[in-house]
Protein backbone atom coordinates (compact mmCIF):
# COMPACT_ATOMS: atom_id res chain seq x y z
CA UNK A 1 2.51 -228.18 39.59
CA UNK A 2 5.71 -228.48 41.28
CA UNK A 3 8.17 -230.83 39.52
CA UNK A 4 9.82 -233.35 42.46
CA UNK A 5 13.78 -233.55 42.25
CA UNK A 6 14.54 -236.81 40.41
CA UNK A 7 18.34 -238.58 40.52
CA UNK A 8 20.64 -238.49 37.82
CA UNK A 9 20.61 -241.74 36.38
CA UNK A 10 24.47 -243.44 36.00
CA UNK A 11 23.01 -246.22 34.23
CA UNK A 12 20.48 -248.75 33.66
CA UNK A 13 19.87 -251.83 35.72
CA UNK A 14 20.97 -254.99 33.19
CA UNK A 15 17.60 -256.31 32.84
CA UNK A 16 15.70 -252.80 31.43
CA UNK A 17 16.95 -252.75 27.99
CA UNK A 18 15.50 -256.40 26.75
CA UNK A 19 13.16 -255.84 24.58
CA UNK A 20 9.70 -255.37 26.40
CA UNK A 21 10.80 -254.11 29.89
CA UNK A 22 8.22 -251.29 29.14
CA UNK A 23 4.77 -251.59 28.33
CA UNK A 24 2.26 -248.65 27.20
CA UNK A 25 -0.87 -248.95 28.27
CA UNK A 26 -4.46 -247.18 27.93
CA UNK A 27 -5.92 -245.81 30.84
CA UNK A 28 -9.02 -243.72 29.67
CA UNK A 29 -7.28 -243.03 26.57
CA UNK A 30 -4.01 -242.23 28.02
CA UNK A 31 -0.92 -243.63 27.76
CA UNK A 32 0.85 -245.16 30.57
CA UNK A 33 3.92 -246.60 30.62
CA UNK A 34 4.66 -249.55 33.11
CA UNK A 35 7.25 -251.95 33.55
CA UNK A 36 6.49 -255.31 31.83
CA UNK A 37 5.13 -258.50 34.11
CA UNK A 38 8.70 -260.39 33.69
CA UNK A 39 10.12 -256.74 35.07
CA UNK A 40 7.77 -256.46 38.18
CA UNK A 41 8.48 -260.02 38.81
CA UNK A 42 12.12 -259.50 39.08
CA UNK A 43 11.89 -256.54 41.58
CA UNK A 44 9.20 -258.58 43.78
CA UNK A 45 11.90 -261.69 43.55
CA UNK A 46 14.61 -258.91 44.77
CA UNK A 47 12.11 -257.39 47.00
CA UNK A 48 11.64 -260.88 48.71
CA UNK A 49 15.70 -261.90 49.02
CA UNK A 50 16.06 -258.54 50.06
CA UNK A 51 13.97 -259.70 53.37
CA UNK A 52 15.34 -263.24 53.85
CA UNK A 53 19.37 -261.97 53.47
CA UNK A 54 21.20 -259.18 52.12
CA UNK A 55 21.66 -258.59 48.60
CA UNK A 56 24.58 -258.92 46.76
CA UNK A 57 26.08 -255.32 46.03
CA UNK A 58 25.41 -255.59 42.05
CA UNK A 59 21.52 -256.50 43.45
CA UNK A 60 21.58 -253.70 45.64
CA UNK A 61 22.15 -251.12 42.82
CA UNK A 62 19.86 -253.03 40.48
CA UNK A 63 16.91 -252.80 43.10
CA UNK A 64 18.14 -248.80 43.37
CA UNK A 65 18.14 -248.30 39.62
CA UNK A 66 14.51 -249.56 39.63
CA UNK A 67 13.14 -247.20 42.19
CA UNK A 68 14.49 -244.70 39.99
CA UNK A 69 13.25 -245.27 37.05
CA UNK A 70 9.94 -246.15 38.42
CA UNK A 71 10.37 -242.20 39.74
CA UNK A 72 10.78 -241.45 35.77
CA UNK A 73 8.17 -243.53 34.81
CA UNK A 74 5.78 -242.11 37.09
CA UNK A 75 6.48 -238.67 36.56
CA UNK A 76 6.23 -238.96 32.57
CA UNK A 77 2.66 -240.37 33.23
CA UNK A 78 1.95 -237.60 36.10
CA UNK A 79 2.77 -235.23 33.13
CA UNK A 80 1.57 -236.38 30.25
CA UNK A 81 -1.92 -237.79 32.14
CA UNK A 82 -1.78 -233.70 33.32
CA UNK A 83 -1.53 -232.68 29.82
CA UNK A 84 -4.11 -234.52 28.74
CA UNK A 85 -7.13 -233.63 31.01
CA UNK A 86 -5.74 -229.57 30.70
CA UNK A 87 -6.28 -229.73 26.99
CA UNK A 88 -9.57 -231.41 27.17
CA UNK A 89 -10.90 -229.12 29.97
């Protein structure tokens, strides 16, 4: 399995540490971790200005900081979803 390059991460955008940004869910009895409904909805609203005008700078990087953790996010449940179906093999 070849592990893709991630960014170093300078910081978190404002609205990922309120309690519940991350959900865990159960996908065939693994965990997955996922942005919470009030998180997705923020990055569609940003997604959405983003089209009709440019975003402010500070929007900018928080719309960057979320691709980037969505990169974490989707490699921790690449790896441990990987884990899981090589032990039960």
């Amino acid at each position: 399995m070849t592990i893709p390059l991630l960014p170093k991460l300078d910081r978190l955008p404002a609205s990922l540490p309120i309690n519940g940004a991350v959900r865990i869910g159960l996908e065939e009895g693994i965990p997955i971790f996922r942005a919470t409904e009030t998180v997705q909805t923020w990055i569609e609203e940003l997604l959405v200005k983003q089209q009709q005008s440019p975003l402010s700078v500070e929007e900018g990087q928080e719309l960057d900081c979320y691709e980037k953790i969505d990169d974490y996010l989707s490699l921790g449940n690449r790896a441990v979803r990987n884990i899981f179906l090589t032990q039960n093999q």
